[in-house]
PDB file of N, CA and C in Angstrom:
ATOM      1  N   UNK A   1      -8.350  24.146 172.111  1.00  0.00           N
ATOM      2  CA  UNK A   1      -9.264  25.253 171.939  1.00  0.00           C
ATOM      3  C   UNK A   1      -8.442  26.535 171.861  1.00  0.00           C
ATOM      4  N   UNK A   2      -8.709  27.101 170.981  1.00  0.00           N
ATOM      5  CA  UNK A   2      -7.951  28.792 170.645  1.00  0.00           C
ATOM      6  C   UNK A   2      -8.932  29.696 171.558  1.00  0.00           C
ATOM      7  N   UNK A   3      -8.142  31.002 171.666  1.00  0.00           N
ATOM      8  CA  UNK A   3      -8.350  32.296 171.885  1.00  0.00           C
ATOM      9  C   UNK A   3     -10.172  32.748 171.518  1.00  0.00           C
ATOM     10  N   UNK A   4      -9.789  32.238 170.269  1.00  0.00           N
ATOM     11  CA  UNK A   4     -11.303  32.585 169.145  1.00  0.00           C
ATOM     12  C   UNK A   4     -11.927  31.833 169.800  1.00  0.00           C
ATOM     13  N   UNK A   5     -11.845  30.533 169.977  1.00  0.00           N
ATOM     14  CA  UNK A   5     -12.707  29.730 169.961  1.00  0.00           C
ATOM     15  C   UNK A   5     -13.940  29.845 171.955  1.00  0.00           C
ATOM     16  N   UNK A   6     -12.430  30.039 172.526  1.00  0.00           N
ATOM     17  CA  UNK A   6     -13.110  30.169 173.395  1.00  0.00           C
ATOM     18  C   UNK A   6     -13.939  31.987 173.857  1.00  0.00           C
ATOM     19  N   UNK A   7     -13.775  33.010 173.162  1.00  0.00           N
ATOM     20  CA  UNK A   7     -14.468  33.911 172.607  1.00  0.00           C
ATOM     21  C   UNK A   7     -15.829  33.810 172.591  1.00  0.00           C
ATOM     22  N   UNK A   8     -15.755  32.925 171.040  1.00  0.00           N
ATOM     23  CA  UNK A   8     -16.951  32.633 170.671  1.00  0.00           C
ATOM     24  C   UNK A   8     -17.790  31.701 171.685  1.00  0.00           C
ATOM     25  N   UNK A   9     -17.199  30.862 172.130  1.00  0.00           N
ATOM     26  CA  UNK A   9     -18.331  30.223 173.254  1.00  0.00           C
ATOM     27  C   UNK A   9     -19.182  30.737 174.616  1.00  0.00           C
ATOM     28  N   UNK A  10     -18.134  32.069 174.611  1.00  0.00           N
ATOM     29  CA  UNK A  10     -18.055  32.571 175.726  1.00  0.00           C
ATOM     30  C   UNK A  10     -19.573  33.332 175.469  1.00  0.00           C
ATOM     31  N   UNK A  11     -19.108  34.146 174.608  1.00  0.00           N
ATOM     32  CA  UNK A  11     -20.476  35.206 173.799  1.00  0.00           C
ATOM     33  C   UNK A  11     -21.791  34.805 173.218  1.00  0.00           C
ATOM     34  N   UNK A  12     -21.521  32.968 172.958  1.00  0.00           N
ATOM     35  CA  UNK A  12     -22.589  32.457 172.933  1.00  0.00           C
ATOM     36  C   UNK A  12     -23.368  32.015 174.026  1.00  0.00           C
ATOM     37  N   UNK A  13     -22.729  31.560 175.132  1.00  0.00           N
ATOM     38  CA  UNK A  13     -23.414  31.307 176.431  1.00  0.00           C
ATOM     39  C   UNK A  13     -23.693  32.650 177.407  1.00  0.00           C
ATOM     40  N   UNK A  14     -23.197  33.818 177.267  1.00  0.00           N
ATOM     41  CA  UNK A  14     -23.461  34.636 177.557  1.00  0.00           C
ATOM     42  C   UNK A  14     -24.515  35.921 176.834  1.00  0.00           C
ATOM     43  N   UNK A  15     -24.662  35.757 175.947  1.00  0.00           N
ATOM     44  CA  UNK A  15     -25.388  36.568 175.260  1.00  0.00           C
ATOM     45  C   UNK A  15     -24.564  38.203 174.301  1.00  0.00           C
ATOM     46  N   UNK A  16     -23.046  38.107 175.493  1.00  0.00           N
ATOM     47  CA  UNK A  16     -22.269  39.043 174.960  1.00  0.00           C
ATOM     48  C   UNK A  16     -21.454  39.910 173.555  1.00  0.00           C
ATOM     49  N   UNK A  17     -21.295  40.807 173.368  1.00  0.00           N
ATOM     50  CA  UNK A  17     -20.777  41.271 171.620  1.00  0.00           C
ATOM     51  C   UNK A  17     -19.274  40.512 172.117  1.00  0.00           C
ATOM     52  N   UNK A  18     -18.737  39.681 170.567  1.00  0.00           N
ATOM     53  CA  UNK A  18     -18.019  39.396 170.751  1.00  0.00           C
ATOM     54  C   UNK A  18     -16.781  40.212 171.288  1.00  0.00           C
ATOM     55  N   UNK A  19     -16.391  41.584 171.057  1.00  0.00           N
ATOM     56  CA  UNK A  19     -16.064  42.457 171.395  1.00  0.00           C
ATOM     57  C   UNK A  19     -15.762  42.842 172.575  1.00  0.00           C
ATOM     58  N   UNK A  20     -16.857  42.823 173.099  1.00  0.00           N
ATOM     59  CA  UNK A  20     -16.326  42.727 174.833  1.00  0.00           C
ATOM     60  C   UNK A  20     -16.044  41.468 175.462  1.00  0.00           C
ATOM     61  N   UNK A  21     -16.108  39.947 174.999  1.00  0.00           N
ATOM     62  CA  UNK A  21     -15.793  39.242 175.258  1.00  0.00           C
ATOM     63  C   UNK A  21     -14.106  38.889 175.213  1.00  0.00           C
ATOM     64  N   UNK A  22     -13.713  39.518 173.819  1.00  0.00           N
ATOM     65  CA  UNK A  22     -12.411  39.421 173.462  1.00  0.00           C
ATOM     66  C   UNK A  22     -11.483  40.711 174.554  1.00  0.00           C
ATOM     67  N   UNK A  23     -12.248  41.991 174.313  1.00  0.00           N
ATOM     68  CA  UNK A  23     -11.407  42.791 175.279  1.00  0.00           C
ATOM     69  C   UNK A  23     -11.363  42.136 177.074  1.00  0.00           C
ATOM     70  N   UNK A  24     -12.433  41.635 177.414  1.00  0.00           N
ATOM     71  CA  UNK A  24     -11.855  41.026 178.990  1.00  0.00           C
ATOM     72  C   UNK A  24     -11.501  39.410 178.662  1.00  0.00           C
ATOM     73  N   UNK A  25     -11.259  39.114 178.202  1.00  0.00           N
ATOM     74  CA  UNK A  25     -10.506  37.930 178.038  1.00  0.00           C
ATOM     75  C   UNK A  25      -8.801  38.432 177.640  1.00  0.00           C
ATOM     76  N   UNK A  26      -8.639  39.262 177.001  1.00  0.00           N
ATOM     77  CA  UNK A  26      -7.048  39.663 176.728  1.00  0.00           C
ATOM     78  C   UNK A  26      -7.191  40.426 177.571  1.00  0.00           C
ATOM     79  N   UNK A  27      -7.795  41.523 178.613  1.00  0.00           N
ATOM     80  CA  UNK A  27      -7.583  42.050 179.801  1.00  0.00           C
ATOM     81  C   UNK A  27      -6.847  40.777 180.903  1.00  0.00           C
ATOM     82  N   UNK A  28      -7.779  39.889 181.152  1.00  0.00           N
ATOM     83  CA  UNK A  28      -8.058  38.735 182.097  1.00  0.00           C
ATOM     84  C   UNK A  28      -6.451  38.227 181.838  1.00  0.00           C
ATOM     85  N   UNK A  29      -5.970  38.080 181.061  1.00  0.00           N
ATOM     86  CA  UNK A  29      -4.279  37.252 180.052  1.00  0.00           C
ATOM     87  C   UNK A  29      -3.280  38.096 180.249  1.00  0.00           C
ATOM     88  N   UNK A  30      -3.685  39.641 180.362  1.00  0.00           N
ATOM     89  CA  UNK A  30      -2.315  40.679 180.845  1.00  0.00           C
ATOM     90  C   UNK A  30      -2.604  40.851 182.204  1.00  0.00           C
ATOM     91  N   UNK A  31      -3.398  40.701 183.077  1.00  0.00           N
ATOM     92  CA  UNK A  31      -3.527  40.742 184.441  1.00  0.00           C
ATOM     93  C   UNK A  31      -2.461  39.692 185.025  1.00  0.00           C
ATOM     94  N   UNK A  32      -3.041  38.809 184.623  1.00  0.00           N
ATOM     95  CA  UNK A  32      -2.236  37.488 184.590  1.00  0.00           C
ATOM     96  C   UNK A  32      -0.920  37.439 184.528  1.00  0.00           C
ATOM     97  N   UNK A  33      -0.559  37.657 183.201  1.00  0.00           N
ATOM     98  CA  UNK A  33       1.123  38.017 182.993  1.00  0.00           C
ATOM     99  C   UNK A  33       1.435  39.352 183.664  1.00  0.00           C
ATOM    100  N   UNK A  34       1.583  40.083 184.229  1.00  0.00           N
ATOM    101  CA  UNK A  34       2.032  41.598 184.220  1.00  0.00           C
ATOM    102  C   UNK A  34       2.055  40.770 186.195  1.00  0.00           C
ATOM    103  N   UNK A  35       1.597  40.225 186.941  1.00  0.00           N
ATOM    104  CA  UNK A  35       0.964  39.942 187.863  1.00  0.00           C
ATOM    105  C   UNK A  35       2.229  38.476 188.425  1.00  0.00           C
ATOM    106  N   UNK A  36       2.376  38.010 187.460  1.00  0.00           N
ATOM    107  CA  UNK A  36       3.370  36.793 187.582  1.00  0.00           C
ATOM    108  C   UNK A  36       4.742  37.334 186.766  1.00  0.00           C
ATOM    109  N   UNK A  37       4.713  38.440 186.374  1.00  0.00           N
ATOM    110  CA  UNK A  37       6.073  39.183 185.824  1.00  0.00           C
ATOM    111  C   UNK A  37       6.534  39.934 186.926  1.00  0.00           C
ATOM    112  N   UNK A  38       5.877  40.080 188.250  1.00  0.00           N
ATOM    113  CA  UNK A  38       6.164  40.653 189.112  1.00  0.00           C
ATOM    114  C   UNK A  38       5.883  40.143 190.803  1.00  0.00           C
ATOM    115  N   UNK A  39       6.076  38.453 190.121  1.00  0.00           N
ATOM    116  CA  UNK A  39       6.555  37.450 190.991  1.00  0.00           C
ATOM    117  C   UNK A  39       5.341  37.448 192.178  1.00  0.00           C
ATOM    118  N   UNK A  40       3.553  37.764 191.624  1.00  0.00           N
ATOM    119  CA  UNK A  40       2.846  37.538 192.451  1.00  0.00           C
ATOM    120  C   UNK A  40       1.901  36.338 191.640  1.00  0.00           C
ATOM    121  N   UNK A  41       1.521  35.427 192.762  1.00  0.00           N
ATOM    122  CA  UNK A  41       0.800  33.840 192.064  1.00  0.00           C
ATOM    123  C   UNK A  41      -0.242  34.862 192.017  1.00  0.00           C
ATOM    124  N   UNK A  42      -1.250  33.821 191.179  1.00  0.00           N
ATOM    125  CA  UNK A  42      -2.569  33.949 190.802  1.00  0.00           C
ATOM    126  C   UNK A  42      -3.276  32.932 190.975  1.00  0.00           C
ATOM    127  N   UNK A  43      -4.617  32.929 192.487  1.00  0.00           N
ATOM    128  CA  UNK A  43      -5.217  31.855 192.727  1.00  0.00           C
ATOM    129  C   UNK A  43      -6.921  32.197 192.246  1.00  0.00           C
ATOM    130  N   UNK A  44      -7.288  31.205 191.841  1.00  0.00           N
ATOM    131  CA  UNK A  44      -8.339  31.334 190.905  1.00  0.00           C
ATOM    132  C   UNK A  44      -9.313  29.970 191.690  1.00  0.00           C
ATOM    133  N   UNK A  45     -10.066  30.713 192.635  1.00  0.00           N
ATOM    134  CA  UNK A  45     -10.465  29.516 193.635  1.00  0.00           C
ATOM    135  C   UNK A  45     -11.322  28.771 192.896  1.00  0.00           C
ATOM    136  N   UNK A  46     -11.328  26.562 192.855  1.00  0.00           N
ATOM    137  CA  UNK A  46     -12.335  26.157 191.866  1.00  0.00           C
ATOM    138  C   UNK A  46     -11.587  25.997 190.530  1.00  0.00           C
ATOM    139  N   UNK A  47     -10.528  26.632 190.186  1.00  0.00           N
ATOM    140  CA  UNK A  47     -10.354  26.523 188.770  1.00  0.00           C
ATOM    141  C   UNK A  47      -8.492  25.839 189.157  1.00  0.00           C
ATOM    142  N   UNK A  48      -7.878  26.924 189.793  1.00  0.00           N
ATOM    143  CA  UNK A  48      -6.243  26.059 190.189  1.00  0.00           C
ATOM    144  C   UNK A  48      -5.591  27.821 189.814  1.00  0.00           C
ATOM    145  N   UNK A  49      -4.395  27.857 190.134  1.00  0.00           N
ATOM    146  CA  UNK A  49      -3.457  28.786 190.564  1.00  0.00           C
ATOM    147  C   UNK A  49      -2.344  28.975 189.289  1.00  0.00           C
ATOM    148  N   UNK A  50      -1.831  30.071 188.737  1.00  0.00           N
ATOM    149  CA  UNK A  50      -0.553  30.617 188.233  1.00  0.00           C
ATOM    150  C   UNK A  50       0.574  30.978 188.725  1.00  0.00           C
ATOM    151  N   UNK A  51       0.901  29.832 189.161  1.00  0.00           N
ATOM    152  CA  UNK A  51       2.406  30.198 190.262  1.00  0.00           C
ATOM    153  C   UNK A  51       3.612  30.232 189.464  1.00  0.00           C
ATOM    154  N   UNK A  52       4.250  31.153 190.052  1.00  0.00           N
ATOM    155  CA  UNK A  52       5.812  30.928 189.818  1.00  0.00           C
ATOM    156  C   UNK A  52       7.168  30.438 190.303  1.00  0.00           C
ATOM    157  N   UNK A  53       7.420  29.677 189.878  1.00  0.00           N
ATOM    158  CA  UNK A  53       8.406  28.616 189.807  1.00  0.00           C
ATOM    159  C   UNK A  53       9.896  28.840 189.898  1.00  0.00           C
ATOM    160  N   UNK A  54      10.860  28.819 190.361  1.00  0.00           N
ATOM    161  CA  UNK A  54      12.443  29.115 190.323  1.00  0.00           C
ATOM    162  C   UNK A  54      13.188  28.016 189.696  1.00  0.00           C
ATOM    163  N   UNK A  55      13.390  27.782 189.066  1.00  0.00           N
ATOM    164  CA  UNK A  55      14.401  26.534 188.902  1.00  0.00           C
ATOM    165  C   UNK A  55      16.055  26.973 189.537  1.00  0.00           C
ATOM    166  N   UNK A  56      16.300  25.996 189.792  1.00  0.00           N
ATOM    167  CA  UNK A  56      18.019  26.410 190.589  1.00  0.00           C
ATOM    168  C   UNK A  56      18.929  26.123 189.617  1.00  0.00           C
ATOM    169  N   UNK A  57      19.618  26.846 189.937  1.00  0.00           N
ATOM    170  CA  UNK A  57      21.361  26.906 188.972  1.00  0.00           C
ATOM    171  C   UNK A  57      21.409  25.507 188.817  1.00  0.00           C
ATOM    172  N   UNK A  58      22.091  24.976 187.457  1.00  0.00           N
ATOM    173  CA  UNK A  58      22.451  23.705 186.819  1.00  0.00           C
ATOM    174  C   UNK A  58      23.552  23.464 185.751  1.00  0.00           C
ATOM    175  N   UNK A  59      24.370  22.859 186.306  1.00  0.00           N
ATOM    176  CA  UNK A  59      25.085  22.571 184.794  1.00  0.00           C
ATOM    177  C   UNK A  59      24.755  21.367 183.692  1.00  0.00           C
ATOM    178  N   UNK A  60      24.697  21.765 182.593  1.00  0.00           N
ATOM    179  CA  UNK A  60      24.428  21.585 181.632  1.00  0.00           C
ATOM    180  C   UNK A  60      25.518  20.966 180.225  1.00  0.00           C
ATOM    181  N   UNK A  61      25.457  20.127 179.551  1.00  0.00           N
ATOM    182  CA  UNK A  61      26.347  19.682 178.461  1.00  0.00           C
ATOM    183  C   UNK A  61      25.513  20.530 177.069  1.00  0.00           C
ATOM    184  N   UNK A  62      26.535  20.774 176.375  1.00  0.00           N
ATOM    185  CA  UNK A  62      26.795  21.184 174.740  1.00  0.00           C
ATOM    186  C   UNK A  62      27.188  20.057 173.935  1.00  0.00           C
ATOM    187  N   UNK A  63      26.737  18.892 173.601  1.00  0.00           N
ATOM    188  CA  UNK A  63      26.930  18.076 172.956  1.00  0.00           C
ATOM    189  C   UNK A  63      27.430  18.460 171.791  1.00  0.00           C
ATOM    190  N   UNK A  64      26.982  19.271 170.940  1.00  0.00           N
ATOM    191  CA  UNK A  64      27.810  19.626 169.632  1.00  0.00           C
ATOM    192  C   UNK A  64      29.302  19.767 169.828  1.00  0.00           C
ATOM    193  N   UNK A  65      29.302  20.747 170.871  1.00  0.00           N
ATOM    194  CA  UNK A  65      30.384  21.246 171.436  1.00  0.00           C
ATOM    195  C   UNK A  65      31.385  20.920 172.240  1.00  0.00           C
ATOM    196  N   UNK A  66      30.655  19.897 172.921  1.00  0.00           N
ATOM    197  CA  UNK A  66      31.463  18.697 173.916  1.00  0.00           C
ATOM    198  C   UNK A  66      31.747  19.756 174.971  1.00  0.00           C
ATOM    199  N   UNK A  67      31.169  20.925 175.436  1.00  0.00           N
ATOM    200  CA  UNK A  67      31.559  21.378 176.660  1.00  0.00           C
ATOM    201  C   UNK A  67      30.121  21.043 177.845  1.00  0.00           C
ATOM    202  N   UNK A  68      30.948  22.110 178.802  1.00  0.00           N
ATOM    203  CA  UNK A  68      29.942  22.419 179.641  1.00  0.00           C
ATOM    204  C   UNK A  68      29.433  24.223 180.096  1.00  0.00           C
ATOM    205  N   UNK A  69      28.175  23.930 180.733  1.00  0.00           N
ATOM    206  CA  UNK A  69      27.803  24.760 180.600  1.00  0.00           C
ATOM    207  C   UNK A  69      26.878  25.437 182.108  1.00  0.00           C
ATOM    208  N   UNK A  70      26.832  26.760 182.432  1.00  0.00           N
ATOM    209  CA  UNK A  70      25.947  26.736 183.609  1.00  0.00           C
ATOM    210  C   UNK A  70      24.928  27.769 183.630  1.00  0.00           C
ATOM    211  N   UNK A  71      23.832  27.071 183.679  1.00  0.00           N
ATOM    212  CA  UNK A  71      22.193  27.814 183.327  1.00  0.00           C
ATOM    213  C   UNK A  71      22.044  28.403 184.885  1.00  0.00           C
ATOM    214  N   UNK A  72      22.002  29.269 185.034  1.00  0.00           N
ATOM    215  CA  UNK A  72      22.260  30.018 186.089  1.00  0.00           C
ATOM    216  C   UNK A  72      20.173  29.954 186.746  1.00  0.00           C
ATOM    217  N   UNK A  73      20.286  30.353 188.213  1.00  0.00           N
ATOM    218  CA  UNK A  73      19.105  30.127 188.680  1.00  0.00           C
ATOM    219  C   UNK A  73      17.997  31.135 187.850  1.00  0.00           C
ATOM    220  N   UNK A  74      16.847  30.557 187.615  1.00  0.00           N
ATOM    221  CA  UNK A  74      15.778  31.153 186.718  1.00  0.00           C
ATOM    222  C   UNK A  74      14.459  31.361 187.158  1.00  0.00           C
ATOM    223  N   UNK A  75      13.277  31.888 186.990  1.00  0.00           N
ATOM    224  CA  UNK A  75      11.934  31.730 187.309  1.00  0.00           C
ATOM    225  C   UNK A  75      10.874  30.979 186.039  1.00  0.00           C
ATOM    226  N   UNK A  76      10.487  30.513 185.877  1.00  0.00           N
ATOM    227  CA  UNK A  76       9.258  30.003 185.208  1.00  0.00           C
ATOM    228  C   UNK A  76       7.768  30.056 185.245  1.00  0.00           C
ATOM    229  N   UNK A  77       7.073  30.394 184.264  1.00  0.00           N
ATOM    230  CA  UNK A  77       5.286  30.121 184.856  1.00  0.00           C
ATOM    231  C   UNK A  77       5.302  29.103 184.925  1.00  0.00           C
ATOM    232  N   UNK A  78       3.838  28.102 185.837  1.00  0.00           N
ATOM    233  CA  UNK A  78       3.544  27.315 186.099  1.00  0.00           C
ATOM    234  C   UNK A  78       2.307  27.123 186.523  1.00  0.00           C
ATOM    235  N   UNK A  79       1.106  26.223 185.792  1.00  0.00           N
ATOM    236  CA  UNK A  79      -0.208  26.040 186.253  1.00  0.00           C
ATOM    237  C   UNK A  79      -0.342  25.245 186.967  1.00  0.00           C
ATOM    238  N   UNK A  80      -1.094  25.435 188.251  1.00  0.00           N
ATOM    239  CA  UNK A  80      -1.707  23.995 189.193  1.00  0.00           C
ATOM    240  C   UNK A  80      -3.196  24.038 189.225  1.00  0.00           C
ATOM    241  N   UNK A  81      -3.875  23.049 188.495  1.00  0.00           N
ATOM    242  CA  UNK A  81      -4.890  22.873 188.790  1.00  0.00           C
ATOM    243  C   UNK A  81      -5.693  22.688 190.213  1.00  0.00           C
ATOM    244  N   UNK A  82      -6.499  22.835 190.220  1.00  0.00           N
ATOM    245  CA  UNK A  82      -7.467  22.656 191.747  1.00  0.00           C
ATOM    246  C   UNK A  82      -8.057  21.526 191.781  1.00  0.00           C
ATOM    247  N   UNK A  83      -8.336  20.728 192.891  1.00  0.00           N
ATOM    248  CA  UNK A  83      -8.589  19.135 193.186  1.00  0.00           C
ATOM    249  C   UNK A  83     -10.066  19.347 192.407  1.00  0.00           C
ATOM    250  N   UNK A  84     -11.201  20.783 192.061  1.00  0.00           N
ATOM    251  CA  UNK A  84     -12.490  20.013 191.398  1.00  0.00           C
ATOM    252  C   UNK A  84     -12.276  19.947 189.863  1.00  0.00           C
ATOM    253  N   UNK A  85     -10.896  20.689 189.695  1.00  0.00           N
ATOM    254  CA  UNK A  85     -10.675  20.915 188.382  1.00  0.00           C
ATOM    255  C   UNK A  85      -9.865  19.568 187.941  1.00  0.00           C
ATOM    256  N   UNK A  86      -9.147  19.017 188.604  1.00  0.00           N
ATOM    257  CA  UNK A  86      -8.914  17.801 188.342  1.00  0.00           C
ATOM    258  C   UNK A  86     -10.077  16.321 187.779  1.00  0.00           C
ATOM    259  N   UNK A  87     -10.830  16.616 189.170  1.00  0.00           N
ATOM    260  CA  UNK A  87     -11.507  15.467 189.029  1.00  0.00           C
ATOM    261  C   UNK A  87     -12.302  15.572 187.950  1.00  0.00           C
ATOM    262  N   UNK A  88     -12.644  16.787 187.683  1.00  0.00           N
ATOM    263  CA  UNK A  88     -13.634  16.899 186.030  1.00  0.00           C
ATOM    264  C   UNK A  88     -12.733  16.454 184.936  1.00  0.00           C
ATOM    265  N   UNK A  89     -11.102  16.597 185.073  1.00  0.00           N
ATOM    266  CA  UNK A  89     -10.940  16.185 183.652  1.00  0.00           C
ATOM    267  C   UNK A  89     -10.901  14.644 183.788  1.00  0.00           C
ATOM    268  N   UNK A  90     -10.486  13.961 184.926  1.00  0.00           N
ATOM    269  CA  UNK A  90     -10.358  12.672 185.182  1.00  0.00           C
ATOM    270  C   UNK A  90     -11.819  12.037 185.156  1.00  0.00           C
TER     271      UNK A  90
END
């Protein structure tokens, strides 16, 4: 499901101009990012959490290259669903 798509469903079950559906939905997406760009989770009770993740320093091969290599420690996004959000997709 796209951006649009879920828009449009949104504005149809709500009665809303698509317009304001699209502006708090890309509000709702920079909250989000700007929020986990500054290393705070996002728990979304019922639905599951936007946490952030560290991965630790690793070395790494260059196969082309035949060397090695070291990916130094990093952060990542990461979604966890919530146990009702699970069981609905299961």
């Amino acid at each position: 499901m796209t951006k649009a798509e879920i828009v449009n469903e949104i504005s149809r079950a709500t009665g809303l101009e698509k317009a304001a559906v699209l502006a708090t939905v890309e509000k709702f997406m920079e909250v989000v990012k700007d929020s986990m760009a500054n290393g705070q989770n996002v728990y979304l009770r019922g639905f599951g959490s936007f946490i952030v993740k560290t991965r630790k320093e690793k070395t790494a091969r260059n196969i082309s290259k035949n060397t090695t290599i070291k990916i130094p420690e990093h952060k990542i996004p990461a979604f966890k669903p919530s146990k009702v959000f699970l069981e609905e997709v299961k």
